[in-house]
C-alpha atoms as a PDB file:
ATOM      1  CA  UNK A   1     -99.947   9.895  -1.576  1.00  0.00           C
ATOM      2  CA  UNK A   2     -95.949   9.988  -1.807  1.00  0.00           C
ATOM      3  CA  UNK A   3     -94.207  11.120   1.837  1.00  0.00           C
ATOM      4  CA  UNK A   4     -93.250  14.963   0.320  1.00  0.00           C
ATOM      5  CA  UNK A   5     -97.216  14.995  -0.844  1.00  0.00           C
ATOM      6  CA  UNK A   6     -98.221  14.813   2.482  1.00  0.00           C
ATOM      7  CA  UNK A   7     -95.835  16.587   4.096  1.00  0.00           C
ATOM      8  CA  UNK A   8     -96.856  19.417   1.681  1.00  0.00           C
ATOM      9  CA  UNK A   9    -100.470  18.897   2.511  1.00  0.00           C
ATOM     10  CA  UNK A  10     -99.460  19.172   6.109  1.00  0.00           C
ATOM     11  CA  UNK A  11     -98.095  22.464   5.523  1.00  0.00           C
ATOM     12  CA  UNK A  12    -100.687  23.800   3.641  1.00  0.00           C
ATOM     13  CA  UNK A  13    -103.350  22.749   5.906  1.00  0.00           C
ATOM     14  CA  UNK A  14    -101.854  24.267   8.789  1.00  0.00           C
ATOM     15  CA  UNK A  15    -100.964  27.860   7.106  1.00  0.00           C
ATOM     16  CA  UNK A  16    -104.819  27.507   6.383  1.00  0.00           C
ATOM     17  CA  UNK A  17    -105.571  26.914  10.457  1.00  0.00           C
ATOM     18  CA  UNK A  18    -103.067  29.606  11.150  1.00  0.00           C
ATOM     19  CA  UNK A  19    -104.314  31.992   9.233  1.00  0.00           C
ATOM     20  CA  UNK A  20    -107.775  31.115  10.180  1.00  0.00           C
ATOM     21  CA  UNK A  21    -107.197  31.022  13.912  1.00  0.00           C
ATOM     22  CA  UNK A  22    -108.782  34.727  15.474  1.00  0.00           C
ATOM     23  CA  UNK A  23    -111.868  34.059  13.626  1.00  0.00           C
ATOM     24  CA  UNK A  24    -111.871  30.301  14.933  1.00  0.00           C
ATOM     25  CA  UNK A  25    -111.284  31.274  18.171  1.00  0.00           C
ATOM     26  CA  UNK A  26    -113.848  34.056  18.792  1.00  0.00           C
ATOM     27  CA  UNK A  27    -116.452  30.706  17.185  1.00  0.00           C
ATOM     28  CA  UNK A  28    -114.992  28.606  19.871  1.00  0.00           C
ATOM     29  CA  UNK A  29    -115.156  30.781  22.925  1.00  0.00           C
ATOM     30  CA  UNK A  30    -118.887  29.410  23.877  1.00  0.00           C
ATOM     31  CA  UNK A  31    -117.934  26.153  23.733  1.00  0.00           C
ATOM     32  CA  UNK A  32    -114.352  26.588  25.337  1.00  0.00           C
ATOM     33  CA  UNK A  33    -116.245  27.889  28.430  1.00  0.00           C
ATOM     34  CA  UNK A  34    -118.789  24.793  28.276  1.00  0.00           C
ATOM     35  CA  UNK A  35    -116.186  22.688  28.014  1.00  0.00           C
ATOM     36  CA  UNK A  36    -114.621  24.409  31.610  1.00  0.00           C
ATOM     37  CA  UNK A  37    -117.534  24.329  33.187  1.00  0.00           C
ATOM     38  CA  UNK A  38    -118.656  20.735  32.685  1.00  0.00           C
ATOM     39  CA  UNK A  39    -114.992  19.441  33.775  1.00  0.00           C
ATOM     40  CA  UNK A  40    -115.115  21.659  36.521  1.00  0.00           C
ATOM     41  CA  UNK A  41    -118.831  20.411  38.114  1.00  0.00           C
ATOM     42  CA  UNK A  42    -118.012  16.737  37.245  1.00  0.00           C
ATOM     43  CA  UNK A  43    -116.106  14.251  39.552  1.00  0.00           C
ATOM     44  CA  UNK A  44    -113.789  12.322  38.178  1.00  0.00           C
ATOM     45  CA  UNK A  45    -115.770   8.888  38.880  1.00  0.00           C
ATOM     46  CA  UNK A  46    -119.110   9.944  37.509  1.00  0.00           C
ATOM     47  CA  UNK A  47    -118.053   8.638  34.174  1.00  0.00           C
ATOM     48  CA  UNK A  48    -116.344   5.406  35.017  1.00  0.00           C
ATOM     49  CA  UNK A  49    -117.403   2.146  36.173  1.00  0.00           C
ATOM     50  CA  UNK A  50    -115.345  -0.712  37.067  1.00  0.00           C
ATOM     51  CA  UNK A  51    -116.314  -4.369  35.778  1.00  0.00           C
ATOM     52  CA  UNK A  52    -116.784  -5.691  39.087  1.00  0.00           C
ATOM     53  CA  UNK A  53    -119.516  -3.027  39.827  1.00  0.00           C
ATOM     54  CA  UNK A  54    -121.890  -4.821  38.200  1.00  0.00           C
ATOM     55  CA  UNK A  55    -123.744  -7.729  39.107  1.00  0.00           C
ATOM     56  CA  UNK A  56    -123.694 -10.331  36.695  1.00  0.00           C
ATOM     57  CA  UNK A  57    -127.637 -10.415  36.565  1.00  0.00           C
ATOM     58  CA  UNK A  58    -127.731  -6.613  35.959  1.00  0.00           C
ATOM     59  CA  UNK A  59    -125.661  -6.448  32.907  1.00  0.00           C
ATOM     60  CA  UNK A  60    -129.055  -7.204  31.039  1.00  0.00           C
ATOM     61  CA  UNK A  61    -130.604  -3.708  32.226  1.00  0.00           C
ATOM     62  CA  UNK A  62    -127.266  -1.907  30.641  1.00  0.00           C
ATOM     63  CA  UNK A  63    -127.391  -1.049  27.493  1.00  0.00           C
ATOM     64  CA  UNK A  64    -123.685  -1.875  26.226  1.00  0.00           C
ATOM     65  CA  UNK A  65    -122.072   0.174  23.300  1.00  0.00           C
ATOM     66  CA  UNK A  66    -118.364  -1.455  21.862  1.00  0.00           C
ATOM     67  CA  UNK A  67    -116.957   1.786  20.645  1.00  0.00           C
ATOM     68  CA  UNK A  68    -114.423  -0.278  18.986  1.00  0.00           C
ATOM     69  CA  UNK A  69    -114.285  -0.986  14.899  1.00  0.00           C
ATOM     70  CA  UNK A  70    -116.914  -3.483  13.191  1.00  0.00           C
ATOM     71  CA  UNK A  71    -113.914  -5.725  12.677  1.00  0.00           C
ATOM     72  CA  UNK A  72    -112.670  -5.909  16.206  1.00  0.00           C
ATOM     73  CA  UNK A  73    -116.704  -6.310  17.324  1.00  0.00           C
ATOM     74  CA  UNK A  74    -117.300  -9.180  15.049  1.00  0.00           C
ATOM     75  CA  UNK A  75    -113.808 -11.011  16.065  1.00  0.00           C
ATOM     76  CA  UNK A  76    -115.396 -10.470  20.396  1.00  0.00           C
ATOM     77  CA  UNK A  77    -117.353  -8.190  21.687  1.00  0.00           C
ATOM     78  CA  UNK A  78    -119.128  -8.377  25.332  1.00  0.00           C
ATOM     79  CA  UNK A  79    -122.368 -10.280  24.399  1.00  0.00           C
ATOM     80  CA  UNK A  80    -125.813  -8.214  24.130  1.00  0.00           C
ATOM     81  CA  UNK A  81    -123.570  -4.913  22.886  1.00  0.00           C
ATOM     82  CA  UNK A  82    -124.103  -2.902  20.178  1.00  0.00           C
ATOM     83  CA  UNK A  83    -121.471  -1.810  17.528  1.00  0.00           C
ATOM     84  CA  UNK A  84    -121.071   2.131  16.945  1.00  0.00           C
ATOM     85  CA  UNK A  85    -117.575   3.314  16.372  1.00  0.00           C
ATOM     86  CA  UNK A  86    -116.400   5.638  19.155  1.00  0.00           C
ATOM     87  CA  UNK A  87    -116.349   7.966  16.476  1.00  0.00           C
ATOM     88  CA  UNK A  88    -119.923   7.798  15.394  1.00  0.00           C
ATOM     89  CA  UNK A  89    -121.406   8.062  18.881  1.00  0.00           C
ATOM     90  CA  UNK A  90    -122.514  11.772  19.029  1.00  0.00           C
ATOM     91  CA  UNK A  91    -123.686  11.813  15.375  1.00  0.00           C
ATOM     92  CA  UNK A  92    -125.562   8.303  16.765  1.00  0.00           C
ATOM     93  CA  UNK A  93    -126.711   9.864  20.092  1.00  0.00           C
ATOM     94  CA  UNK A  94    -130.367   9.641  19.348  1.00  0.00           C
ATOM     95  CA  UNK A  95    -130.146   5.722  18.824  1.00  0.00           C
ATOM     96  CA  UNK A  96    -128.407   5.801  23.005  1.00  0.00           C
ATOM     97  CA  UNK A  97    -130.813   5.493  25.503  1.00  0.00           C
ATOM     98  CA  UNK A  98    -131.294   8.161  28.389  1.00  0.00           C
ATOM     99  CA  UNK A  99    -133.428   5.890  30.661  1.00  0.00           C
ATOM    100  CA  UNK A 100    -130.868   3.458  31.094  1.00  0.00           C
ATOM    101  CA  UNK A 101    -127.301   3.001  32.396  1.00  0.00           C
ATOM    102  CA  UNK A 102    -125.054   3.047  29.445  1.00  0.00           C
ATOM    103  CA  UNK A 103    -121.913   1.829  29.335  1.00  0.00           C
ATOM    104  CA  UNK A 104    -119.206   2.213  26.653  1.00  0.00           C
ATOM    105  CA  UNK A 105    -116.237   0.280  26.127  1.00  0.00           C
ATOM    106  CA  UNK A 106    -113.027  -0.279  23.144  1.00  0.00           C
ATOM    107  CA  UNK A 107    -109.600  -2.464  23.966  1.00  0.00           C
ATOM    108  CA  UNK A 108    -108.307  -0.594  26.949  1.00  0.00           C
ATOM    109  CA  UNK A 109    -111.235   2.939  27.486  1.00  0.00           C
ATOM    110  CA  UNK A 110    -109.432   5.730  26.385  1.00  0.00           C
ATOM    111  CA  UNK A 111    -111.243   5.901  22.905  1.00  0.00           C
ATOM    112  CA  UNK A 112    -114.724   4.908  24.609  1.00  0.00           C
ATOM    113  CA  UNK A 113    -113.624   7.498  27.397  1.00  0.00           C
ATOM    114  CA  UNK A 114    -113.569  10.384  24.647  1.00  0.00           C
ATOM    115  CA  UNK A 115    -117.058   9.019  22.890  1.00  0.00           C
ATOM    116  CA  UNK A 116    -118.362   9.339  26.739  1.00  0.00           C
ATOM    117  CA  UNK A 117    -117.082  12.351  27.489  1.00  0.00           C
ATOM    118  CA  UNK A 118    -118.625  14.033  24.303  1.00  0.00           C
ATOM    119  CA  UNK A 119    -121.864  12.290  24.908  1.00  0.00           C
ATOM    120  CA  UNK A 120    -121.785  13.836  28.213  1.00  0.00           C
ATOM    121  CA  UNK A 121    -121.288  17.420  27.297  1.00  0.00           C
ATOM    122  CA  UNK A 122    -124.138  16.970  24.609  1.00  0.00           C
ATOM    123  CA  UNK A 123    -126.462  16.002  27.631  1.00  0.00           C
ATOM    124  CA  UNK A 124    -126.085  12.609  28.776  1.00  0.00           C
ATOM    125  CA  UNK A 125    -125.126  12.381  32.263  1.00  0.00           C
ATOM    126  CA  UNK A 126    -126.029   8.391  32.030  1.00  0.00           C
ATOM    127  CA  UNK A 127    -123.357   7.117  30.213  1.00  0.00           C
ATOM    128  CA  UNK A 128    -119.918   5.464  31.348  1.00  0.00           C
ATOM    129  CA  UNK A 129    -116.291   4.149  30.306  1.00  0.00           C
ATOM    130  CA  UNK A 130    -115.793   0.360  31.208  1.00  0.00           C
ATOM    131  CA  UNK A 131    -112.746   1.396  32.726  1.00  0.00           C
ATOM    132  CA  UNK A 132    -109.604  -0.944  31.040  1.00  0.00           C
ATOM    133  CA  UNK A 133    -112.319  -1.810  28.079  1.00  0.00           C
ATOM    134  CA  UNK A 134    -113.065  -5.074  27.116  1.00  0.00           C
ATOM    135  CA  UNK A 135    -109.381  -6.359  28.180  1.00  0.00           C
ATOM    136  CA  UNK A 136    -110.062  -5.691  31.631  1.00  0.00           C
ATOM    137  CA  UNK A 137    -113.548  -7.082  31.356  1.00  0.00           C
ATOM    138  CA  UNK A 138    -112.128 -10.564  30.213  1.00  0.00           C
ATOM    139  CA  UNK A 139    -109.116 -10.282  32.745  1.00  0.00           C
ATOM    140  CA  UNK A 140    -111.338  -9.798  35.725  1.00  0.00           C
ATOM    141  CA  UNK A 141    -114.073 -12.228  35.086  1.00  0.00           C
ATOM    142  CA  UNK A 142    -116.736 -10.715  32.702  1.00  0.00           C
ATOM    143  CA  UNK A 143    -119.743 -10.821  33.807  1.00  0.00           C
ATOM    144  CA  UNK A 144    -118.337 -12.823  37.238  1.00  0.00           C
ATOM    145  CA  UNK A 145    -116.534  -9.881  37.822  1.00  0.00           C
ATOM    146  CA  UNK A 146    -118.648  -8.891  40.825  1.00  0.00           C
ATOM    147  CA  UNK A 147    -119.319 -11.858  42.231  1.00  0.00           C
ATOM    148  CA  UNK A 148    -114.912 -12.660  41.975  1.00  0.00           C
ATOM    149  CA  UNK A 149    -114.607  -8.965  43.823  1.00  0.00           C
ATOM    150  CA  UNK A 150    -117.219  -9.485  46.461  1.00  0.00           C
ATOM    151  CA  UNK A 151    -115.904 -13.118  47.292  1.00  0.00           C
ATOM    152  CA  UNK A 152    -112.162 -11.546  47.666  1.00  0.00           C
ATOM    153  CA  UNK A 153    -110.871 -12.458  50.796  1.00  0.00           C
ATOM    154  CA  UNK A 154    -108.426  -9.625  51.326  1.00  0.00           C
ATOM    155  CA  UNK A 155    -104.201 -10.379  51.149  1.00  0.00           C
END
């Protein structure tokens, strides 16, 4: 599509929003106010969990979702994860567990932090960001991560 196609598109899609907008909002209301008061009963830890949290022998009781692209997952990926875009995950909900700690990662956790957070307003309350992704997985040990922590000996 040439630059002044899109830019026209643009246009046109948002005169079609605009004009759209009351009756949007009065469809959004309900989940507006689901959306406030999930963010306001939630802590802001509940969803994240650090690499170094968990034991290297627990990682096989998570089940591990890479949120990132099927290109990215097939370069590396965290072994024993699964491969659902961070897009796909609600649509995919049914194939997460809700028995199980779940954790979701992508490069760095703000896409996997969106996937969670929308898995957690559709109902599950077991699922978590690998906070700094995969990056900060490798950087901090991988699966040594907790033992590396717990052997720390302070500054």
């Amino acid at each position: 599509m040439r630059p002044n196609h899109a830019l026209k598109a643009l246009f046109i899609s948002v005169a079609m929003l605009v004009s759209a907008a009351p009756a949007f909002a009065a469809d959004v209301s309900p989940v507006s106010k689901a959306i406030e008061e999930y963010l306001d009963f939630n802590e802001y830890g509940s969803s994240l969990i650090w690499p170094e949290q968990i034991p290297a022998e627990d990682w096989k009781n998570v089940f591990v979702v890479d949120a990132r692209d099927a290109a990215q997952f097939a370069k590396e990926h965290i072994p024993g994860a699964i491969n659902i875009e961070w897009r796909q995950i609600p649509g995919r909900r049914n194939d997460i567990p809700r028995d199980k700690m779940v954790v979701i990662y992508c490069n760095s956790g703000s896409l996997s932090a969106q996937a969670v957070f929308a898995m957690r307003l559709l109902g599950w309350d077991n699922v978590k960001v690998l906070q700094d992704g995969i990056e900060g997985w490798k950087k901090k040990g991988g699966f040594e991560a907790n033992r590396r922590a717990s052997g720390a000996t302070g500054h």
